[in-house]
C-alpha atoms as a PDB file:
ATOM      1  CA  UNK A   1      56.385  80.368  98.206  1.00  0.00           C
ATOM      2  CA  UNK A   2      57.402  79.361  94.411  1.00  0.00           C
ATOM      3  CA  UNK A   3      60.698  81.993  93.145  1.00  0.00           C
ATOM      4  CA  UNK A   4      58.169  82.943  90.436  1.00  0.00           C
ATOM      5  CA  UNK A   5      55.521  84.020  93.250  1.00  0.00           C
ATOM      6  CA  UNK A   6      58.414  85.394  95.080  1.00  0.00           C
ATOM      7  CA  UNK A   7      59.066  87.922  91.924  1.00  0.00           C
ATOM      8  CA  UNK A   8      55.712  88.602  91.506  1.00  0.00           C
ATOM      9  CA  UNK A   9      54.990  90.034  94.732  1.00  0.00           C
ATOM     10  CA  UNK A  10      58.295  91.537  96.241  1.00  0.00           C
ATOM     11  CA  UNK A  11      59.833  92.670  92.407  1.00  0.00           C
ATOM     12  CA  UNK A  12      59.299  96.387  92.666  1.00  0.00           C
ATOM     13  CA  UNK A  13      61.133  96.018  96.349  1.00  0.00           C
ATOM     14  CA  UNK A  14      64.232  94.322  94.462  1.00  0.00           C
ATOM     15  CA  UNK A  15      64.184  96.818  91.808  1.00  0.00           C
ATOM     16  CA  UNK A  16      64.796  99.370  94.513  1.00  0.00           C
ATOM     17  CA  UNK A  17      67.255  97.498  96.738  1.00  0.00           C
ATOM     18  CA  UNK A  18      69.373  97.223  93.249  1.00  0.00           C
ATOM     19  CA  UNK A  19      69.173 100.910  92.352  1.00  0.00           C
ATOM     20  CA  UNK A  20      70.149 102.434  96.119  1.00  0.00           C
ATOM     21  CA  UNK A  21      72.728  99.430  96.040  1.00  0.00           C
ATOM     22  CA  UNK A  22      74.140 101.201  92.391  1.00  0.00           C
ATOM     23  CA  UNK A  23      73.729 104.444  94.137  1.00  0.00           C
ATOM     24  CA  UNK A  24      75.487 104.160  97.349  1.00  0.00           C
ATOM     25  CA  UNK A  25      78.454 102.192  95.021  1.00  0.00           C
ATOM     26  CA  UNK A  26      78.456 104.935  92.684  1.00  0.00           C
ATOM     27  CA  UNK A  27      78.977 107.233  95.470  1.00  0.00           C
ATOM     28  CA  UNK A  28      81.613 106.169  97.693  1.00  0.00           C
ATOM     29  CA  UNK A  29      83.345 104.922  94.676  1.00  0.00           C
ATOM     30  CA  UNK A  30      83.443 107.933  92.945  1.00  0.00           C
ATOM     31  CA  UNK A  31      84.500 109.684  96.598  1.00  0.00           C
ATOM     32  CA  UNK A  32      86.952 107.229  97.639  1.00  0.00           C
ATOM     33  CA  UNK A  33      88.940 107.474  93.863  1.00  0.00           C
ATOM     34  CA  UNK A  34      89.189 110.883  93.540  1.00  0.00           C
ATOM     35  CA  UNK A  35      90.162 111.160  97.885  1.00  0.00           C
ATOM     36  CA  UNK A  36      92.548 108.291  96.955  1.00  0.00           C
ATOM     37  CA  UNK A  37      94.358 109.914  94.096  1.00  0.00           C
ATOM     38  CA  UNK A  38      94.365 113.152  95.702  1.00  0.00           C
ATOM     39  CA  UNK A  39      95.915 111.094  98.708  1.00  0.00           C
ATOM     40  CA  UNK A  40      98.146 109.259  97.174  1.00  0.00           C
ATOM     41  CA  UNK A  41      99.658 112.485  94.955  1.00  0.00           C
ATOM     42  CA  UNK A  42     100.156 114.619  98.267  1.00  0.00           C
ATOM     43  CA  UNK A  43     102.669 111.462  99.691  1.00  0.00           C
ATOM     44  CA  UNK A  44     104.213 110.852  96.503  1.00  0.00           C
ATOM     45  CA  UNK A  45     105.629 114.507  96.322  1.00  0.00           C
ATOM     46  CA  UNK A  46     105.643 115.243  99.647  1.00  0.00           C
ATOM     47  CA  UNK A  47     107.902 113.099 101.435  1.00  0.00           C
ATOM     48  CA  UNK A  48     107.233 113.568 105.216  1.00  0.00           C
ATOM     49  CA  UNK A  49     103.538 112.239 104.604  1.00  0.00           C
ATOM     50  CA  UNK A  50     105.144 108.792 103.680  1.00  0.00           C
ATOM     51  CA  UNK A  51     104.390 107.510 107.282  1.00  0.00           C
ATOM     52  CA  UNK A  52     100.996 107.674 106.172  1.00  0.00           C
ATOM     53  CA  UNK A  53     101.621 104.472 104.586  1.00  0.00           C
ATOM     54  CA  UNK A  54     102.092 101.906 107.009  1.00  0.00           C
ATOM     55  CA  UNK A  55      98.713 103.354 108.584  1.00  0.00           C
ATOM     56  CA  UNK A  56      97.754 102.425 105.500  1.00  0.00           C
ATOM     57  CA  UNK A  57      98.311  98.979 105.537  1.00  0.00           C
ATOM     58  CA  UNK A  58      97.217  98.861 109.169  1.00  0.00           C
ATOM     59  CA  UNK A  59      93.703 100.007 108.089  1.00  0.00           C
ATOM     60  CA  UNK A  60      93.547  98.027 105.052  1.00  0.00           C
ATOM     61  CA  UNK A  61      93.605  94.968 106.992  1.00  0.00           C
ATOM     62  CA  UNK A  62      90.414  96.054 109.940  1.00  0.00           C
ATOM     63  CA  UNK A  63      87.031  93.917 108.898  1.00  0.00           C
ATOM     64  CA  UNK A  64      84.544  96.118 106.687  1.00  0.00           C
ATOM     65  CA  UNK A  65      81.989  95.014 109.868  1.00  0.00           C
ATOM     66  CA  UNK A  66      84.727  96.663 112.237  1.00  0.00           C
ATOM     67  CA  UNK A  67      85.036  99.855 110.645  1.00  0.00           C
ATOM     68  CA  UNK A  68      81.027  99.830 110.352  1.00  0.00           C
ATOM     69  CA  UNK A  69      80.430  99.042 114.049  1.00  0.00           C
ATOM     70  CA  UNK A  70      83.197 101.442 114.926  1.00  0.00           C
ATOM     71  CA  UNK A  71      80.922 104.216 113.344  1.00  0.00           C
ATOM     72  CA  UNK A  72      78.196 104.013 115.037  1.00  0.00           C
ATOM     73  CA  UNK A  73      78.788 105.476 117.818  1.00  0.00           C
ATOM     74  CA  UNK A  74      80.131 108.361 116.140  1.00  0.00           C
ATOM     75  CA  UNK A  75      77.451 108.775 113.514  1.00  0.00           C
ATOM     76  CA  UNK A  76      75.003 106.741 114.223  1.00  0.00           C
ATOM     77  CA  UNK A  77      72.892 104.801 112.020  1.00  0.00           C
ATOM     78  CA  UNK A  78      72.271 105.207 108.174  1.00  0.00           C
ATOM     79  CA  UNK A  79      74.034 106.482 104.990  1.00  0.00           C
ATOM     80  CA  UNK A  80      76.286 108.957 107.298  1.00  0.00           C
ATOM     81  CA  UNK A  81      77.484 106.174 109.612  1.00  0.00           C
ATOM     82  CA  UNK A  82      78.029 103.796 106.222  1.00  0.00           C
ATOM     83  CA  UNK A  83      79.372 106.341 103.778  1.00  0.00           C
ATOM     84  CA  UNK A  84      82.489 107.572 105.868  1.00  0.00           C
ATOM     85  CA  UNK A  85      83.556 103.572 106.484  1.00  0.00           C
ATOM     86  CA  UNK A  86      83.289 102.396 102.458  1.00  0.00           C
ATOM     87  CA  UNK A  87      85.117 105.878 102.394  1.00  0.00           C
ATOM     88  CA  UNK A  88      88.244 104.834 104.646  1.00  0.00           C
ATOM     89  CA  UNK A  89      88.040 101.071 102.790  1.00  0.00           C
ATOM     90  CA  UNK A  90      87.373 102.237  99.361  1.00  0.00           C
ATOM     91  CA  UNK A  91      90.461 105.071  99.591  1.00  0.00           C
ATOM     92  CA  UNK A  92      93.587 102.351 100.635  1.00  0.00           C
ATOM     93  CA  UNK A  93      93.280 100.654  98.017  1.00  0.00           C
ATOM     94  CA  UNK A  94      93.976 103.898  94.977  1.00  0.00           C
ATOM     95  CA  UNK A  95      96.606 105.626  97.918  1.00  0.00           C
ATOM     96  CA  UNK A  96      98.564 103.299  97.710  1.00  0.00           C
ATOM     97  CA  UNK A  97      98.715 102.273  94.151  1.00  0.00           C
ATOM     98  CA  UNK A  98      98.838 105.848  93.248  1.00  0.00           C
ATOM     99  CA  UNK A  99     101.494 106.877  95.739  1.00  0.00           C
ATOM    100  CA  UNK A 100     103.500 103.311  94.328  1.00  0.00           C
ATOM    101  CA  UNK A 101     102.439 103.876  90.668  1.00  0.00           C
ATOM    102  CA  UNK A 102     104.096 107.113  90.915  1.00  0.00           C
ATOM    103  CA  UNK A 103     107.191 106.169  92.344  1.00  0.00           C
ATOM    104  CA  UNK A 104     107.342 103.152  90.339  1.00  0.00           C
ATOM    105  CA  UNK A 105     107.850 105.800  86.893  1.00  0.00           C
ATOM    106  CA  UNK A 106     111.274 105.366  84.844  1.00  0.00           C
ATOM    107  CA  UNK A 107     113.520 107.834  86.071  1.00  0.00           C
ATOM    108  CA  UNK A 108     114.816 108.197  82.593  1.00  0.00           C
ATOM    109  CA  UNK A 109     110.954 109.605  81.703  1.00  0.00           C
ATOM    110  CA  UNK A 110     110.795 112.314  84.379  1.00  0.00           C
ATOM    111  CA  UNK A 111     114.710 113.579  83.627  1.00  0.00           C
ATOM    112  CA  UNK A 112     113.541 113.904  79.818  1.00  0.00           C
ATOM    113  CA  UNK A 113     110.227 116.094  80.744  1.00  0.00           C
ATOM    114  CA  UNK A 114     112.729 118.226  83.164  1.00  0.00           C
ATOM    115  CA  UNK A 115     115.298 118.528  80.566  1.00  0.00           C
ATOM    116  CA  UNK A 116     112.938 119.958  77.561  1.00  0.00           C
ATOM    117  CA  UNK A 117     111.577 122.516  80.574  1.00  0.00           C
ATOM    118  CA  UNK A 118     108.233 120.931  81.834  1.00  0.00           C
ATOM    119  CA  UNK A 119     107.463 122.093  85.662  1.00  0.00           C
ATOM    120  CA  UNK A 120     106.340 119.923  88.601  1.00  0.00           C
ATOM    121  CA  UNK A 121     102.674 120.272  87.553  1.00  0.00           C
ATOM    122  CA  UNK A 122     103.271 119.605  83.759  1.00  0.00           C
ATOM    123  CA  UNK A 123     105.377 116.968  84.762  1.00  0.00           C
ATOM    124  CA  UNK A 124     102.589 115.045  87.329  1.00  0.00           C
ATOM    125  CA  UNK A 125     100.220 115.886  84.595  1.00  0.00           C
ATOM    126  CA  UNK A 126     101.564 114.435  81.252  1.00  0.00           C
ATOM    127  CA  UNK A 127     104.426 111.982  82.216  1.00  0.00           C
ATOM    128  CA  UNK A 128     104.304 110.544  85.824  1.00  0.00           C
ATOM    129  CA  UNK A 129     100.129 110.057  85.868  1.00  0.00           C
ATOM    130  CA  UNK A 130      99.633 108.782  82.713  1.00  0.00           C
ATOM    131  CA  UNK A 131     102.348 106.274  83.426  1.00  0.00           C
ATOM    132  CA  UNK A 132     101.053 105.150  86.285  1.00  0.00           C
ATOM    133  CA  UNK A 133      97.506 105.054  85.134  1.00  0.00           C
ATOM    134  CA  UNK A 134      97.141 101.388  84.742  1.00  0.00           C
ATOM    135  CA  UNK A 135      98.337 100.892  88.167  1.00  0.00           C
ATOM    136  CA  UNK A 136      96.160 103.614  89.611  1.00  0.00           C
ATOM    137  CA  UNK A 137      93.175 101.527  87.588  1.00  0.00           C
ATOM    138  CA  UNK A 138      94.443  98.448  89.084  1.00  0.00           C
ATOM    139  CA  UNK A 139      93.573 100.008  92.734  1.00  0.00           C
ATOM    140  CA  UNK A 140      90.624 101.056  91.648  1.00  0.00           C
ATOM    141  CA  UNK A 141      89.612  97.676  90.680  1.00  0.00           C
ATOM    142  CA  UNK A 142      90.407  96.174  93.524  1.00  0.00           C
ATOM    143  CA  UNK A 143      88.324  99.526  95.730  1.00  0.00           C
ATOM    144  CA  UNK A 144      85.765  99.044  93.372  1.00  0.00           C
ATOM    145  CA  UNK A 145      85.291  95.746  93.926  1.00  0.00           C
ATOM    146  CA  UNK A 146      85.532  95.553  97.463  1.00  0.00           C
ATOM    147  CA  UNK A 147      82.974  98.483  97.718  1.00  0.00           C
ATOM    148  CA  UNK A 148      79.984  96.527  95.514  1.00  0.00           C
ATOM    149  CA  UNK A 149      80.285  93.855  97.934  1.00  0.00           C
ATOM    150  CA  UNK A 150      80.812  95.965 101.680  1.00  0.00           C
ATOM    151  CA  UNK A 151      78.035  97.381 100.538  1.00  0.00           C
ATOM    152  CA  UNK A 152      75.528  94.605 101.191  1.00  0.00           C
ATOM    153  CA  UNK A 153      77.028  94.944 105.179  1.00  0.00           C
ATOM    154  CA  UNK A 154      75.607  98.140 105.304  1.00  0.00           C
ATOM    155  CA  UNK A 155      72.243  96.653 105.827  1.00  0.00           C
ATOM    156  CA  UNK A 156      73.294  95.920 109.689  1.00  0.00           C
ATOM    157  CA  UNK A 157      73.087  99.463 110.035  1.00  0.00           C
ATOM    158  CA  UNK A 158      69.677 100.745 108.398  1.00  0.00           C
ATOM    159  CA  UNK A 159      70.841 101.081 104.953  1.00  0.00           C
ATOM    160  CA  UNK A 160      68.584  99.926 102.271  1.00  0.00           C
ATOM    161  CA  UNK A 161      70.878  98.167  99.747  1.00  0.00           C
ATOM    162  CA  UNK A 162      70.672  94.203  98.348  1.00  0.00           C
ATOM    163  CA  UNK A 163      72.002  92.945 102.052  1.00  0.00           C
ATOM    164  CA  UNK A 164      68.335  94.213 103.500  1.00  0.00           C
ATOM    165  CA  UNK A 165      67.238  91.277 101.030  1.00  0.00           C
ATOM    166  CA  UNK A 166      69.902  88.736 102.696  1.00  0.00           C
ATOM    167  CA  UNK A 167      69.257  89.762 106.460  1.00  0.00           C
ATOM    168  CA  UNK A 168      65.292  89.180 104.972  1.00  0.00           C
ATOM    169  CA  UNK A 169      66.399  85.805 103.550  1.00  0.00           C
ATOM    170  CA  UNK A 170      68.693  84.997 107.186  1.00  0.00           C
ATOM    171  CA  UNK A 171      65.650  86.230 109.869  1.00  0.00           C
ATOM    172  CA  UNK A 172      62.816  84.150 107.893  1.00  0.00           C
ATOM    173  CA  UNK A 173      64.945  81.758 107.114  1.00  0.00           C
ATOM    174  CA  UNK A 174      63.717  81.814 103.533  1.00  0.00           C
ATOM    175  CA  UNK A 175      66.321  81.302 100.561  1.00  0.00           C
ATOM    176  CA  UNK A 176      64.397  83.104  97.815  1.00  0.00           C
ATOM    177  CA  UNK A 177      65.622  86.822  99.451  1.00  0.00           C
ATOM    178  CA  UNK A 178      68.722  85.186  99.886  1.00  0.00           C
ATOM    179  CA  UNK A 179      69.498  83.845  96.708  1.00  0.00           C
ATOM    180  CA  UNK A 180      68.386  87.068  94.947  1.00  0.00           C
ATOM    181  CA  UNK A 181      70.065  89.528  97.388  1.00  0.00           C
ATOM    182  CA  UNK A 182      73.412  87.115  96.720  1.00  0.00           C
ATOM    183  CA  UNK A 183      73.177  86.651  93.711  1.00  0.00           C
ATOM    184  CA  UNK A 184      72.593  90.326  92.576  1.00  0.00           C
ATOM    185  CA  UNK A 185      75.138  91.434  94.965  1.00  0.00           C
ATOM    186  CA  UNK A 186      77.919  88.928  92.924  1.00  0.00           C
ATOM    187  CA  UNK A 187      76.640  89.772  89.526  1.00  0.00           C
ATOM    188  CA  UNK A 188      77.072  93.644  90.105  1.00  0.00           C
ATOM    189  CA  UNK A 189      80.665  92.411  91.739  1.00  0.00           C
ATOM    190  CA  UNK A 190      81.540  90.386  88.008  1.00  0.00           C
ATOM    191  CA  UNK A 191      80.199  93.118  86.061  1.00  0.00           C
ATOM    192  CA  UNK A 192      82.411  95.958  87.423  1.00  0.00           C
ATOM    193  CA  UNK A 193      85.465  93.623  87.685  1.00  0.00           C
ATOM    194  CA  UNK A 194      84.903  93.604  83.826  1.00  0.00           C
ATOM    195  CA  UNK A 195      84.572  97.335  83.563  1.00  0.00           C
ATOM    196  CA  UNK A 196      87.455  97.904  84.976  1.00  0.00           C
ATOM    197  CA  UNK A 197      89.650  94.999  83.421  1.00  0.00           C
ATOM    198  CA  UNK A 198      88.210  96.949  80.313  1.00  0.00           C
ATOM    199  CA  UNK A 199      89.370 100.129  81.055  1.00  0.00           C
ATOM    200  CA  UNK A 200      92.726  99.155  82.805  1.00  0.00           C
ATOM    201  CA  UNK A 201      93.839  97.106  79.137  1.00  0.00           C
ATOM    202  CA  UNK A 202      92.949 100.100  77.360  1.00  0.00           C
ATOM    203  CA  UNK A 203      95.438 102.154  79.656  1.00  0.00           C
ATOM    204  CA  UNK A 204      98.049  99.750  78.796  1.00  0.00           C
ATOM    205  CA  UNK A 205      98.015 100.125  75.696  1.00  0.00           C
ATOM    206  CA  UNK A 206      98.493 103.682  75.358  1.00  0.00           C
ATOM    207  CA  UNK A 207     101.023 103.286  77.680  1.00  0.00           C
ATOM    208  CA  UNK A 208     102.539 100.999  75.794  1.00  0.00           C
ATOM    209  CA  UNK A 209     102.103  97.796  78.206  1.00  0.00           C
ATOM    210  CA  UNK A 210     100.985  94.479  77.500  1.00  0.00           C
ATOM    211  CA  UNK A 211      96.847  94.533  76.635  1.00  0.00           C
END
């Protein structure tokens, strides 16, 4: 079968691979950078959570196929038992820049906001997060990132996403699912690297960074 003929008959299926692909991204990212914020806040100010860290860094370095195998037992198969694993991945990333953003802030910034009579809150709020922002953005790049491609692993588990059209391309051994489910798979990859690249200059440069 031509690529063209390919197109002509499976098209509407790639079309809807691509969309619950964007979905489940949009999703988990969304989930995993507010979580990770959140996260990442709570051990910043609150300094007996700071062994969460290492724990951290454990996780961060278990295979995406480990966590998603791991799940199924507990939650079986589907968007349940793939959600709550590009949840756990997705999250490290933010924690930990947030929680090190934070810290990272010039001391010389937070004494000024104390000394003109800002409280903890107005404080997290309008010196130490904007601050940090292009940090925190850098996390979410990498989360972001990561998550577009896990994603396509999902597919070992029931999950329609662009890795059903790889496992496709794998079990017929046919490269025209395969090329497409790739290739999709590292375009959506490239474009939200560039979102976020986008959004992470623009941070600097209210902050008063390098662009």
């Amino acid at each position: 079968m031509s690529f063209q003929q390919y197109f002509d008959i499976f098209g509407d299926q790639i079309i809807r691979l691509t969309i619950r692909h964007i979905l489940l991204f949009l999703i988990a990212f969304a989930a995993a950078a507010l979580l990770g914020v959140v996260m990442g806040i709570a051990i910043y100010r609150v300094r007996v959570l700071r062994f969460l860290l290492p724990i951290v860094n454990i996780l961060q370095t278990v295979p995406e196929i480990v966590l998603l195998a791991l799940a199924i037992p507990f939650l079986g198969i589907g968007y349940t038992g793939a959600l709550v694993p590009l949840l756990v991945k997705g999250i490290l990333p933010v924690l930990q820049n947030t929680a090190g953003g934070l810290q990272s802030v010039r001391p010389e910034l937070k004494e000024a906001a104390t000394g003109i009579g800002m409280s903890k809150a107005q404080l997290l709020f309008r010196v130490e997060l904007p601050s940090a922002l292009p940090i925190i953005l850098a996390g979410m790049r990498i989360s972001a990132i990561m998550l577009v491609s896990v994603i396509t692993l999902t597919a070992y588990i029931g999950v329609e996403s662009l890795g059903t059209l790889i496992l496709q391309g794998i079990s017929r051994m046919d490269s025209n699912p395969l090329i497409v489910g790739s290739g999709l798979s590292a375009l959506l990859a490239v474009l939200v690297n560039q979102i976020m690249i986008f959004l992470e200059r623009r941070a600097l440069r209210r902050t008063g960074g390098r662009p």
